[in-house]
C-alpha atoms as a PDB file:
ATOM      1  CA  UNK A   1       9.145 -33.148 -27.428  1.00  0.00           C
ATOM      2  CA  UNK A   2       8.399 -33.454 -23.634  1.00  0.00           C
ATOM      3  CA  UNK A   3      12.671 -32.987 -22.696  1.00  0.00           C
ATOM      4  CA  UNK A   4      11.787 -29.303 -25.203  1.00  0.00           C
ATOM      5  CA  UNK A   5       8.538 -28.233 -23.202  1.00  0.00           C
ATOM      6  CA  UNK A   6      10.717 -29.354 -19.769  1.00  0.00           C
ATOM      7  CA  UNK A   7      13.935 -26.767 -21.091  1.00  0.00           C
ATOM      8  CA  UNK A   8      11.193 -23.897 -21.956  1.00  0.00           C
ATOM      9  CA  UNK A   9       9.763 -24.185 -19.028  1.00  0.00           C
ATOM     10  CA  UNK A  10      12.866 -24.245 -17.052  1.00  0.00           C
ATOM     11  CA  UNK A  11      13.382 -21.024 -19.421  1.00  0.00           C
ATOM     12  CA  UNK A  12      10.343 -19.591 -17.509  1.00  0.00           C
ATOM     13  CA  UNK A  13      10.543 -20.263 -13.852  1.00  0.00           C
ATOM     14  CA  UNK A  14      14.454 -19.362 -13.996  1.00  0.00           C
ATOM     15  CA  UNK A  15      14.450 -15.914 -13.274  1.00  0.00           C
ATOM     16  CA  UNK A  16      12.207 -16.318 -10.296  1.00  0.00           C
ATOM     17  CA  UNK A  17      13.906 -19.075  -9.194  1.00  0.00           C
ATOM     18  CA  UNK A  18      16.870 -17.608  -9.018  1.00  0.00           C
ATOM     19  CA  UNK A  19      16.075 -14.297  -7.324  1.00  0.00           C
ATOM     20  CA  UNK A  20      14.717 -16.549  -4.698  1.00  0.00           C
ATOM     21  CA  UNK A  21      17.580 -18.222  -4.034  1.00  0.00           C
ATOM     22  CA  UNK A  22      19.766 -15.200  -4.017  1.00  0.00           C
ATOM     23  CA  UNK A  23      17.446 -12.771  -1.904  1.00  0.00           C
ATOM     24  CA  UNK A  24      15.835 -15.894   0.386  1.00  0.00           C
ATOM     25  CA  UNK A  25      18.150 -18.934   0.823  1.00  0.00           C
ATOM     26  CA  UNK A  26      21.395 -17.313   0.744  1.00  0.00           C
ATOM     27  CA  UNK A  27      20.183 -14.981   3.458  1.00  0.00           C
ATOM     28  CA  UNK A  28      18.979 -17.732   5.464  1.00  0.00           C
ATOM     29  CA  UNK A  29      21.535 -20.017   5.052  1.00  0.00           C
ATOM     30  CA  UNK A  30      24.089 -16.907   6.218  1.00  0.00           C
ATOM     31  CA  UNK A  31      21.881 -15.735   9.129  1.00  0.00           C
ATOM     32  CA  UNK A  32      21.739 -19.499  10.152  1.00  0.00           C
ATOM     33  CA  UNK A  33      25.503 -19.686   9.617  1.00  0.00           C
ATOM     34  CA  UNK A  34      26.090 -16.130  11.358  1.00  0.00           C
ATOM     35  CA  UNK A  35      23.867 -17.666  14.297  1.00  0.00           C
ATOM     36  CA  UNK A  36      26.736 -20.218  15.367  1.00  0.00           C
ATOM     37  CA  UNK A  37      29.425 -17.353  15.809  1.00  0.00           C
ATOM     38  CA  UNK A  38      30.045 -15.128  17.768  1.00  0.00           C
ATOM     39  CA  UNK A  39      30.304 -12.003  14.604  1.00  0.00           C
ATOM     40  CA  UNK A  40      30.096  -8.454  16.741  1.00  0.00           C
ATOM     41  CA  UNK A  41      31.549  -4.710  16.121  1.00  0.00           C
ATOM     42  CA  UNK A  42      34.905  -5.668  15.859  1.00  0.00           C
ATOM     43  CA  UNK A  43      34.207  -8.762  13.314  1.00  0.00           C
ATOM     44  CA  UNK A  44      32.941  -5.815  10.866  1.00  0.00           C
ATOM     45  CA  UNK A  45      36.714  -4.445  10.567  1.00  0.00           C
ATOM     46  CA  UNK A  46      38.496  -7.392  11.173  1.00  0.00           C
ATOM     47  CA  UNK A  47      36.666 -10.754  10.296  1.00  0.00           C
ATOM     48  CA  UNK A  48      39.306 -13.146  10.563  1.00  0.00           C
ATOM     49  CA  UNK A  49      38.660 -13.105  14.621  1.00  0.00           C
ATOM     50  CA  UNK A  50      34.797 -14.292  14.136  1.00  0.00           C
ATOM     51  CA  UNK A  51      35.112 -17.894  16.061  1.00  0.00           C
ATOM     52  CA  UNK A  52      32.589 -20.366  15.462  1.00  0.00           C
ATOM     53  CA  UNK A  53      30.956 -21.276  19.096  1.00  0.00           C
ATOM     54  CA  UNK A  54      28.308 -23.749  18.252  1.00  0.00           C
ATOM     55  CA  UNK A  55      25.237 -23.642  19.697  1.00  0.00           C
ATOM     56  CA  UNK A  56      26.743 -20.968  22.416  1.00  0.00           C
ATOM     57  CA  UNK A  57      24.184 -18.177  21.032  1.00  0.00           C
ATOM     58  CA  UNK A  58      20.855 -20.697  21.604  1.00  0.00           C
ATOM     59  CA  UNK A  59      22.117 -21.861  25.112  1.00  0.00           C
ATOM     60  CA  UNK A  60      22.765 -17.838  26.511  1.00  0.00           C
ATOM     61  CA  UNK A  61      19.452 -16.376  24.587  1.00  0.00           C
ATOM     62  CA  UNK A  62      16.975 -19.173  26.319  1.00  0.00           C
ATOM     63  CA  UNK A  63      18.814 -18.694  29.749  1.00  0.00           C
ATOM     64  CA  UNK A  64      18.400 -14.885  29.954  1.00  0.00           C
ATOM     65  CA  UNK A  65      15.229 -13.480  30.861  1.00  0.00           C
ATOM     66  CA  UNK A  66      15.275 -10.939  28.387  1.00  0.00           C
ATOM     67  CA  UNK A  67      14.294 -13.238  25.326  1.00  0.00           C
ATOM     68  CA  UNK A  68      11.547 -15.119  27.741  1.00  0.00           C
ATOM     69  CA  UNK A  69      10.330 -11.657  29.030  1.00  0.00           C
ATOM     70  CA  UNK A  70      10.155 -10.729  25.069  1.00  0.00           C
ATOM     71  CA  UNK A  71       8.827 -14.021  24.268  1.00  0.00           C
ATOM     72  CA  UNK A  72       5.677 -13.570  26.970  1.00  0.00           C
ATOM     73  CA  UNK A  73       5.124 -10.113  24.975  1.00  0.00           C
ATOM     74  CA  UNK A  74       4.924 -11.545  21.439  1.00  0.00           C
ATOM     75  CA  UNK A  75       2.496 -13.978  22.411  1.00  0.00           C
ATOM     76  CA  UNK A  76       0.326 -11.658  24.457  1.00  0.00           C
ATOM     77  CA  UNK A  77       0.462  -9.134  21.278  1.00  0.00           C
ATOM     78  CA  UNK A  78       0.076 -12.315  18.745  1.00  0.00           C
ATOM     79  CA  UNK A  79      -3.280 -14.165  20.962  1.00  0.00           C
ATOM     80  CA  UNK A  80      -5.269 -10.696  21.699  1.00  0.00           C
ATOM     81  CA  UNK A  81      -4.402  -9.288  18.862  1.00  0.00           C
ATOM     82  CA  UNK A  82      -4.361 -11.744  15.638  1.00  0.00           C
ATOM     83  CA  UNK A  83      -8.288 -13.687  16.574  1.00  0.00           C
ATOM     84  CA  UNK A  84      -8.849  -9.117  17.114  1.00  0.00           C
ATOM     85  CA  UNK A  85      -7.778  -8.141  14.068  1.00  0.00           C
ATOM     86  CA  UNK A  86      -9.352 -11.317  12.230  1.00  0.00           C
ATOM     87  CA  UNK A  87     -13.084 -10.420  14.078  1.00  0.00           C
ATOM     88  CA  UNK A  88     -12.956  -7.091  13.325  1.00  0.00           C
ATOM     89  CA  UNK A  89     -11.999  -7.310   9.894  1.00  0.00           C
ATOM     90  CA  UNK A  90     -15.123  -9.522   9.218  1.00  0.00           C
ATOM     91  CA  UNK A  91     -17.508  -7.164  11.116  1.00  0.00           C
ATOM     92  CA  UNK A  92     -16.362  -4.354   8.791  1.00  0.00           C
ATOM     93  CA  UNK A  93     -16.231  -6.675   5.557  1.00  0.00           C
ATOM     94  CA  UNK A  94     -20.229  -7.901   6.723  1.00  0.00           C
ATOM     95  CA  UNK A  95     -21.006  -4.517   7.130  1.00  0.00           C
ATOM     96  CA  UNK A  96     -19.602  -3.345   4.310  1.00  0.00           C
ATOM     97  CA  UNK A  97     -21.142  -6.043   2.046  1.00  0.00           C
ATOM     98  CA  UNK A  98     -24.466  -5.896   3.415  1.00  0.00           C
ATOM     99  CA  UNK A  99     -26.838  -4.554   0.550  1.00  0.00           C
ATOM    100  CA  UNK A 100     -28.646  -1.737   2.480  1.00  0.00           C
ATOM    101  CA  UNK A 101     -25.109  -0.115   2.971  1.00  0.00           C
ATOM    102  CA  UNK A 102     -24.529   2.965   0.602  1.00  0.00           C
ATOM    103  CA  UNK A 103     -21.053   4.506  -0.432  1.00  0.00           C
ATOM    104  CA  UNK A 104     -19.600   1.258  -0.035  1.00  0.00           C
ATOM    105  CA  UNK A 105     -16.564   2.351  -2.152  1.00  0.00           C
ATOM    106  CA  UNK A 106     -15.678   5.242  -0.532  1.00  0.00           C
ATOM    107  CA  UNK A 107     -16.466   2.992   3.196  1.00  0.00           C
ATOM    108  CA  UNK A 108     -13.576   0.777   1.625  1.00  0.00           C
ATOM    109  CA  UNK A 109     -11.379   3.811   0.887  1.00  0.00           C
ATOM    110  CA  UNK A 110     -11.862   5.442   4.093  1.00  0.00           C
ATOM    111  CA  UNK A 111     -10.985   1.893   5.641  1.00  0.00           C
ATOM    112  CA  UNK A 112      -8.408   0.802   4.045  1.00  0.00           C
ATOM    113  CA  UNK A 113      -6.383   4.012   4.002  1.00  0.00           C
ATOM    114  CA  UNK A 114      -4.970   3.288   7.570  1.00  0.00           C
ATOM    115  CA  UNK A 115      -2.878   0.643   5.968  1.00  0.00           C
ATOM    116  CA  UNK A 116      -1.336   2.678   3.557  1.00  0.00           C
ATOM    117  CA  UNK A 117      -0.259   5.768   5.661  1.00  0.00           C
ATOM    118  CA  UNK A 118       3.114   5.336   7.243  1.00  0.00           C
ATOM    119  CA  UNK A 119       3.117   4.391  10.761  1.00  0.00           C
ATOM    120  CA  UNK A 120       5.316   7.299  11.809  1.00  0.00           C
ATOM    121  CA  UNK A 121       2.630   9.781  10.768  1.00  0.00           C
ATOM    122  CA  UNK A 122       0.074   7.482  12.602  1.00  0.00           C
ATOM    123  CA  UNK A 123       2.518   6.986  15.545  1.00  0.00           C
ATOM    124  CA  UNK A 124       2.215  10.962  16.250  1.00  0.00           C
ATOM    125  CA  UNK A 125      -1.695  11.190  15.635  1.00  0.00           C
ATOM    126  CA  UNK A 126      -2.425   8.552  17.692  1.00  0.00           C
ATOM    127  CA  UNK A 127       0.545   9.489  20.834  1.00  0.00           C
ATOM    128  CA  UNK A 128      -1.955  12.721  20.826  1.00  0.00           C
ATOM    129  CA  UNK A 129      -5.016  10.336  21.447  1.00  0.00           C
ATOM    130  CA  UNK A 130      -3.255   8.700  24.285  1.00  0.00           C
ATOM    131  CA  UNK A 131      -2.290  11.425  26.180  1.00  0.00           C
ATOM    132  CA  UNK A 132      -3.312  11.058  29.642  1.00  0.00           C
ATOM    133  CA  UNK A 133      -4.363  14.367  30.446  1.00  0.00           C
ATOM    134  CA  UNK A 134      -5.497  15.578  26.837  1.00  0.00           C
ATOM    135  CA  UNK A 135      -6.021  12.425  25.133  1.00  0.00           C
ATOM    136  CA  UNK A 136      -9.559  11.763  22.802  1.00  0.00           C
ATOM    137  CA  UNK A 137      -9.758   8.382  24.535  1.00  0.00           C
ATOM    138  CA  UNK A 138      -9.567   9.312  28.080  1.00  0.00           C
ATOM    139  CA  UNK A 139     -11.925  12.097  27.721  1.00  0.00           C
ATOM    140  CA  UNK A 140     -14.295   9.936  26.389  1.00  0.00           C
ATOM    141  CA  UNK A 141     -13.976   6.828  29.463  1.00  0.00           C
ATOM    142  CA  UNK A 142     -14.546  10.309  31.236  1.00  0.00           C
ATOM    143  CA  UNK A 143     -17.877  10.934  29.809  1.00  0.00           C
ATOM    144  CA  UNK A 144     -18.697   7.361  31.216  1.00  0.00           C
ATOM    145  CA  UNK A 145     -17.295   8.051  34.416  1.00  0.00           C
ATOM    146  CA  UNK A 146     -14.140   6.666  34.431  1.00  0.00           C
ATOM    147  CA  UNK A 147     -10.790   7.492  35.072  1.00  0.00           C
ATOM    148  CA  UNK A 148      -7.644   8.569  32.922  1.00  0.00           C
ATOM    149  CA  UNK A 149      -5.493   5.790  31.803  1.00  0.00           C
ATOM    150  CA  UNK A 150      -1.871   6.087  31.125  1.00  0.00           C
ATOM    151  CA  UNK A 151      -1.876   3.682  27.714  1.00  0.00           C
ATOM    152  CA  UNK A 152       1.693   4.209  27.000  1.00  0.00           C
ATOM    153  CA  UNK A 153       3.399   4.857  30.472  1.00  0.00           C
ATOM    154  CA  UNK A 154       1.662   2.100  32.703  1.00  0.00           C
ATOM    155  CA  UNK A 155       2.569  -1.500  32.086  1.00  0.00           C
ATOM    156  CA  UNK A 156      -0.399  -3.023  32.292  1.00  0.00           C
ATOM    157  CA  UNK A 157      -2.229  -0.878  29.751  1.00  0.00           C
ATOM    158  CA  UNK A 158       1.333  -0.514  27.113  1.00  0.00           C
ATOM    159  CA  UNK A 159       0.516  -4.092  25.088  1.00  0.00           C
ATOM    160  CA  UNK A 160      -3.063  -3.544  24.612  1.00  0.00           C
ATOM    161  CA  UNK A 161      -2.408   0.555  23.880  1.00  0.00           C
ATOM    162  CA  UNK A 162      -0.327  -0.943  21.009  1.00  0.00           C
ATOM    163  CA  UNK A 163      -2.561  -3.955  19.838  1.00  0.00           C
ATOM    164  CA  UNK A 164      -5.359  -1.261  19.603  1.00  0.00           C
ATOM    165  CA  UNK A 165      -3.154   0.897  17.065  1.00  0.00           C
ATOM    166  CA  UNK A 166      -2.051  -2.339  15.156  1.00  0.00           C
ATOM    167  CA  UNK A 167      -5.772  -3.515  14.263  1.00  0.00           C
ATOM    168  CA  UNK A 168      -6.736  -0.479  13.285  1.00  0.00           C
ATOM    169  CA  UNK A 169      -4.067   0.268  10.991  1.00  0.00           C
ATOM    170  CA  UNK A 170      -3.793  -3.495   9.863  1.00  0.00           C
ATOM    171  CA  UNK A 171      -8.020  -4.426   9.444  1.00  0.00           C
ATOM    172  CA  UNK A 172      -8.454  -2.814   6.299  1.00  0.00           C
ATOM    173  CA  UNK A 173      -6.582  -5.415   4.380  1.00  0.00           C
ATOM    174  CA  UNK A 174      -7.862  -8.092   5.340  1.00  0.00           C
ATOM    175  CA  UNK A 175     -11.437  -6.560   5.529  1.00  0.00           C
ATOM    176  CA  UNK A 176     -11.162  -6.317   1.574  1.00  0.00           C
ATOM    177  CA  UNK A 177      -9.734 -10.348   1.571  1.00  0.00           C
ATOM    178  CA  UNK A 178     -13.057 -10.711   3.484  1.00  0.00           C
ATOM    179  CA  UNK A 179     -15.299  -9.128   1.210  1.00  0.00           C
ATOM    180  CA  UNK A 180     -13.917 -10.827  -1.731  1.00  0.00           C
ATOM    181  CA  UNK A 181     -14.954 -13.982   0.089  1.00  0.00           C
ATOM    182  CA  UNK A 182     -18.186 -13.017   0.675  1.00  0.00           C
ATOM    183  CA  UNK A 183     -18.790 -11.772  -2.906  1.00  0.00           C
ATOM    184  CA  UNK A 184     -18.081 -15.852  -3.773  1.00  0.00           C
ATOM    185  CA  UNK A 185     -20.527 -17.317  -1.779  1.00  0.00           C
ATOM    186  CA  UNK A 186     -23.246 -18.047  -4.109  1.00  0.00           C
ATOM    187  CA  UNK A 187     -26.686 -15.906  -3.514  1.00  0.00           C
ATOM    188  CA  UNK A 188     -27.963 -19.061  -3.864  1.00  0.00           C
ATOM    189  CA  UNK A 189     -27.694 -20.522  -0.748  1.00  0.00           C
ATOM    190  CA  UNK A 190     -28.658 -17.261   1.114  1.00  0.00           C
ATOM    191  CA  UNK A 191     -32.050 -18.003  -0.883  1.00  0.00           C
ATOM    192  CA  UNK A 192     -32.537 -21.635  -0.153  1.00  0.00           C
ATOM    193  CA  UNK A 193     -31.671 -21.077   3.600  1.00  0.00           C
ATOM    194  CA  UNK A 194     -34.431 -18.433   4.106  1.00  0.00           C
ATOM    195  CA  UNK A 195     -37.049 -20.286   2.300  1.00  0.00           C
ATOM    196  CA  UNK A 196     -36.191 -23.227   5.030  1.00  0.00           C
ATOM    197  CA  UNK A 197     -36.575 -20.367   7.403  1.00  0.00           C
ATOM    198  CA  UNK A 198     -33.232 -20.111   8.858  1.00  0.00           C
ATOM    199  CA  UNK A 199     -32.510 -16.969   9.948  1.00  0.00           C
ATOM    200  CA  UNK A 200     -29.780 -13.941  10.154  1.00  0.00           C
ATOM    201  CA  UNK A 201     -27.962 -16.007  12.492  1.00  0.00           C
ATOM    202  CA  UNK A 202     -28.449 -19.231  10.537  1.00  0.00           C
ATOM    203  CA  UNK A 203     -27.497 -17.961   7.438  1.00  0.00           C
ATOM    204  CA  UNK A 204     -24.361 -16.214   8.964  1.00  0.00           C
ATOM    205  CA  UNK A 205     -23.396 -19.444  10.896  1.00  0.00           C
ATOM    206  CA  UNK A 206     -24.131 -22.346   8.117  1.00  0.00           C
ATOM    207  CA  UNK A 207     -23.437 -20.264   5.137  1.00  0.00           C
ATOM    208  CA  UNK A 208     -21.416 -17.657   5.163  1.00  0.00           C
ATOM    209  CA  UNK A 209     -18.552 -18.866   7.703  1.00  0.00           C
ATOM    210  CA  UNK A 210     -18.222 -22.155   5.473  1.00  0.00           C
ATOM    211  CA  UNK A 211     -18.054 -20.651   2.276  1.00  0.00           C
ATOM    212  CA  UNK A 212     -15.409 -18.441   4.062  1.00  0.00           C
ATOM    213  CA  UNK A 213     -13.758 -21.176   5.327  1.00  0.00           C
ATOM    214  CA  UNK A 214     -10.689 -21.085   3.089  1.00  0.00           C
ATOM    215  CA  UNK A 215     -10.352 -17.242   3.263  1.00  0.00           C
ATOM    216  CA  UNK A 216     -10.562 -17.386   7.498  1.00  0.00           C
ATOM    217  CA  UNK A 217      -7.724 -20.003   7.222  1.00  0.00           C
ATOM    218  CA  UNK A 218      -5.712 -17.911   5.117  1.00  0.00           C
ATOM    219  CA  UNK A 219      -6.470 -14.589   6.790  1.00  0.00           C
ATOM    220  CA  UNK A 220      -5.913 -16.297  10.507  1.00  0.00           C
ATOM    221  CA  UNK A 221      -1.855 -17.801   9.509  1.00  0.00           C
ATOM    222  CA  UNK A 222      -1.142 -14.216   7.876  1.00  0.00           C
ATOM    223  CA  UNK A 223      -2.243 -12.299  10.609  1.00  0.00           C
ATOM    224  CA  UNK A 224      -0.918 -14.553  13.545  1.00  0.00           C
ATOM    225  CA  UNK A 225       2.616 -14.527  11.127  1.00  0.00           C
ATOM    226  CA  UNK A 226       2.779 -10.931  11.115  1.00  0.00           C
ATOM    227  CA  UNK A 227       1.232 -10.692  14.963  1.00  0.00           C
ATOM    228  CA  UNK A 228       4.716 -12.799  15.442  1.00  0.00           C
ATOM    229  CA  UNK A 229       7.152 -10.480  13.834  1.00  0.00           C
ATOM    230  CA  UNK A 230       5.652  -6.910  15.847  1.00  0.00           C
ATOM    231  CA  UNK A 231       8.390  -4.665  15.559  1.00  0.00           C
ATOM    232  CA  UNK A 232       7.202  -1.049  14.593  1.00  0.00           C
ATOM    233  CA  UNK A 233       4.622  -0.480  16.007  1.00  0.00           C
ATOM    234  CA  UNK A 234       6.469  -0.671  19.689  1.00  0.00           C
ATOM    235  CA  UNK A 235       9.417   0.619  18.089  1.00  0.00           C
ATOM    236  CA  UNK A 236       7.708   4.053  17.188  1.00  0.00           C
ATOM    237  CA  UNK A 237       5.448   4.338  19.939  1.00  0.00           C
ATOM    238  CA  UNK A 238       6.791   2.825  23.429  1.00  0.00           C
ATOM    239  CA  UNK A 239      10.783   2.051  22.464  1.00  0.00           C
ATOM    240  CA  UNK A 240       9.879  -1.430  24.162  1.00  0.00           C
ATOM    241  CA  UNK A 241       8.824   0.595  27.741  1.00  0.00           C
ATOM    242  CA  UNK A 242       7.897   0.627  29.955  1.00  0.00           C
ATOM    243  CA  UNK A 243       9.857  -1.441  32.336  1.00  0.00           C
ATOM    244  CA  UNK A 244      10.040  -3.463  28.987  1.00  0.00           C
ATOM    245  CA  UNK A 245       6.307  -4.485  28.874  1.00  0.00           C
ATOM    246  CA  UNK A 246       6.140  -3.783  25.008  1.00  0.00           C
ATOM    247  CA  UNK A 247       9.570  -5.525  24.307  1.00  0.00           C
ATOM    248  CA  UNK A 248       8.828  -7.799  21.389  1.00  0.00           C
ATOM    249  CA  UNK A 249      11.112 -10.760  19.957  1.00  0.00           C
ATOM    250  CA  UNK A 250      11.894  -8.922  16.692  1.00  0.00           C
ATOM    251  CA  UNK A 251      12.845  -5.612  19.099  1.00  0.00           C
ATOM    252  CA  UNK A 252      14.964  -8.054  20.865  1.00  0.00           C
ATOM    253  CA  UNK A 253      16.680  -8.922  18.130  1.00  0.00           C
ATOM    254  CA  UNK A 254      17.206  -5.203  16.613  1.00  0.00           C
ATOM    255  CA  UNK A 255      17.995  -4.513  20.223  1.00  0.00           C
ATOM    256  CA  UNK A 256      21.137  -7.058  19.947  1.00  0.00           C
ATOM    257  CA  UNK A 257      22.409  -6.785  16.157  1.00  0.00           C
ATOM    258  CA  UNK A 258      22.087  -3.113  15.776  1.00  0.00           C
ATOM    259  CA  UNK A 259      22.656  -1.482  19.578  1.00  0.00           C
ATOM    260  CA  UNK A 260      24.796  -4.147  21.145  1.00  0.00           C
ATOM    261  CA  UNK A 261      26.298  -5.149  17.743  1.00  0.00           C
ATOM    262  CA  UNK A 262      25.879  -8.550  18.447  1.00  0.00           C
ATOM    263  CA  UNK A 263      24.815 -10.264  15.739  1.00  0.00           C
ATOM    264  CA  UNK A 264      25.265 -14.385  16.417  1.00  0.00           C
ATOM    265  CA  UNK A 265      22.971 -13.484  19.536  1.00  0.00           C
ATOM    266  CA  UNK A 266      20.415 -11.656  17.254  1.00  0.00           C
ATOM    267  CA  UNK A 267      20.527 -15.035  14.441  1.00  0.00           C
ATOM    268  CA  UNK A 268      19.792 -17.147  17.454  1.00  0.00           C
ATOM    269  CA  UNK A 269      17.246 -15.041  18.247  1.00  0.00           C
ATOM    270  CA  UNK A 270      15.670 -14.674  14.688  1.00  0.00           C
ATOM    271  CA  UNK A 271      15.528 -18.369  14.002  1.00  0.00           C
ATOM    272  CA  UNK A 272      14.236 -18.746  17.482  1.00  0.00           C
ATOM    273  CA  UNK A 273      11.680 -16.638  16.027  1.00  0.00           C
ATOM    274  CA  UNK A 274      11.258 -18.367  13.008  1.00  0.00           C
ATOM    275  CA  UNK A 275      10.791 -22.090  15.334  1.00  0.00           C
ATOM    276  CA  UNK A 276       8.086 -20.319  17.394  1.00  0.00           C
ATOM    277  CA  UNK A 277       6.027 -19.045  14.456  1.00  0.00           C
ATOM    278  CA  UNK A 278       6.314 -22.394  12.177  1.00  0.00           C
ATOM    279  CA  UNK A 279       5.246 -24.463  15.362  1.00  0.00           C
ATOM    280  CA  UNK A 280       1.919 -22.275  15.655  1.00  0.00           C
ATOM    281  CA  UNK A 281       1.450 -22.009  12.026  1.00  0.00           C
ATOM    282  CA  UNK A 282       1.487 -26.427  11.809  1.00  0.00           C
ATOM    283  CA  UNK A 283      -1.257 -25.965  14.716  1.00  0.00           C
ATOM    284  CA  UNK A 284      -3.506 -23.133  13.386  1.00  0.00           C
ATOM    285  CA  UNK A 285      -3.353 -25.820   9.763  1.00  0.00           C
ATOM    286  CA  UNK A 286      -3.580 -28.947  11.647  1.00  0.00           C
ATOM    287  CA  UNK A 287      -6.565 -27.454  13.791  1.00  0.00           C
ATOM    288  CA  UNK A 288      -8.508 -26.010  10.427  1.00  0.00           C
ATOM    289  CA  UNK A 289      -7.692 -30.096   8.537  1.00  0.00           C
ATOM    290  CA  UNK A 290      -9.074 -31.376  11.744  1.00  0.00           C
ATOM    291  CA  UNK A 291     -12.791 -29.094  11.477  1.00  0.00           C
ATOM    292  CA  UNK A 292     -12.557 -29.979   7.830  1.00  0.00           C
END
């Protein structure tokens, strides 16, 4: 009886487990295999001179300064912008869960609309709203007496003229993980805490951010995962400029497969990639076991 349950359930999880295989470890598996040759243009018409070099790709990616200079980038985008994105989508989800708030509905439409429009379309609106000369944003640091920034042609101002486009496209997704959260927490509590006469602070601090303890967790790994693969959003806006200030790892790695045809250099790259995000990913869990 039990060997007949085992077989129909095998019957079940089949079919998924086999389009996993074939669209997730086979691709792996070749990108990891395609990461210790040295495949390029002329591999694509002629394969048989592809020549396995070992760990050649790893040892010339960490010695140039392009994948360190990309590197510093991703990191810079993933630490300012993942905890951003996180705090602002639990301002909006508070605010939008609060129970003096009207046209809360149409508040989450309006929100979460951002993350549904295509980022080209967004790309152009929001090129027009960094302008230097014309832009919404600089006339409005004018109207507080300060001077016109260049977001997308100075350096210094590039990464966080990006991370400001990213969070608001990105927040209203997790904003809605957020308020389903908050719409678990028991009322409950709320009640008991402000008959012991905690207040708004109280109750946000020792109720709500424990009960939302397991959605924070899940919300902080999926943004910081996704804050580690930025690729579009510099793509479309900057190209990786200027002087390569928005150059991410993932543009790195387009950069080298799909301009330089060199793909072994862009595997290396990817499952550099892949090293950097699991390490933070073990911390961010081991960090959140360690509160617990």
């Amino acid at each position: 009886m039990q060997r007949q349950q085992a077989r129909v359930g095998w019957a079940f999880v089949s079919p998924a487990v086999l389009l996993i295989g074939v669209f997730f470890f086979v691709p792996v598996l070749a990108g990891l295999l395609l990461s210790l040759t040295d495949f390029d243009l002329y591999a694509l018409g002629t394969p048989e001179v592809v020549r396995f070099v070992g760990l050649h790709n790893y040892g010339a990616t960490l010695a140039g300064q392009a994948f360190w200079n990309a590197l510093r980038n991703t990191l810079y985008f993933a630490f300012a912008g993942g905890p951003l994105l996180v705090l602002v989508s639990l301002g909006a989800a508070l605010l939008l869960h609060a129970k003096l708030v009207r046209g809360r509905t149409f508040f989450r439409t309006v929100y979460f609309a951002p993350v549904v429009t295509t980022l080209v379309a967004v790309a152009i609106v929001w090129r027009y709203l960094y302008h230097p000369r014309y832009g919404l944003l600089n006339l409005v640091l004018g109207w507080f007496g300060l001077g016109p920034v260049d977001w997308l042609g100075d350096p210094h101002w590039s990464m966080p003229g990006i991370i400001f486009l990213s969070v608001w496209k990105n927040f209203g997704y997790s904003m809605l993980i957020f308020i389903a959260g908050l719409q678990n927490i028991p009322e409950e509590r709320y009640e008991a805490a402000a008959i012991d006469g905690a207040g708004a602070w109280q109750r946000f601090w020792h109720v709500t951010v424990p009960g939302l303890a397991p959605i924070s967790l899940f919300v902080g790994v999926t943004a910081m995962i996704n804050a580690f693969q930025i690729f579009t959003e510099p793509y479309v806006m900057t190209q990786g400029g200027p002087l390569r200030s928005t150059t991410s790892l993932v543009l790195l790695m387009y950069e080298e497969g799909f301009r330089w045809w060199r793909m072994g250099a862009a595997a290396a790259i990817a499952f550099l990639l892949f090293l950097v995000t699991l390490a933070w990913t073990l911390v961010q869990l081991r960090l959140q076991r360690s509160k617990g």
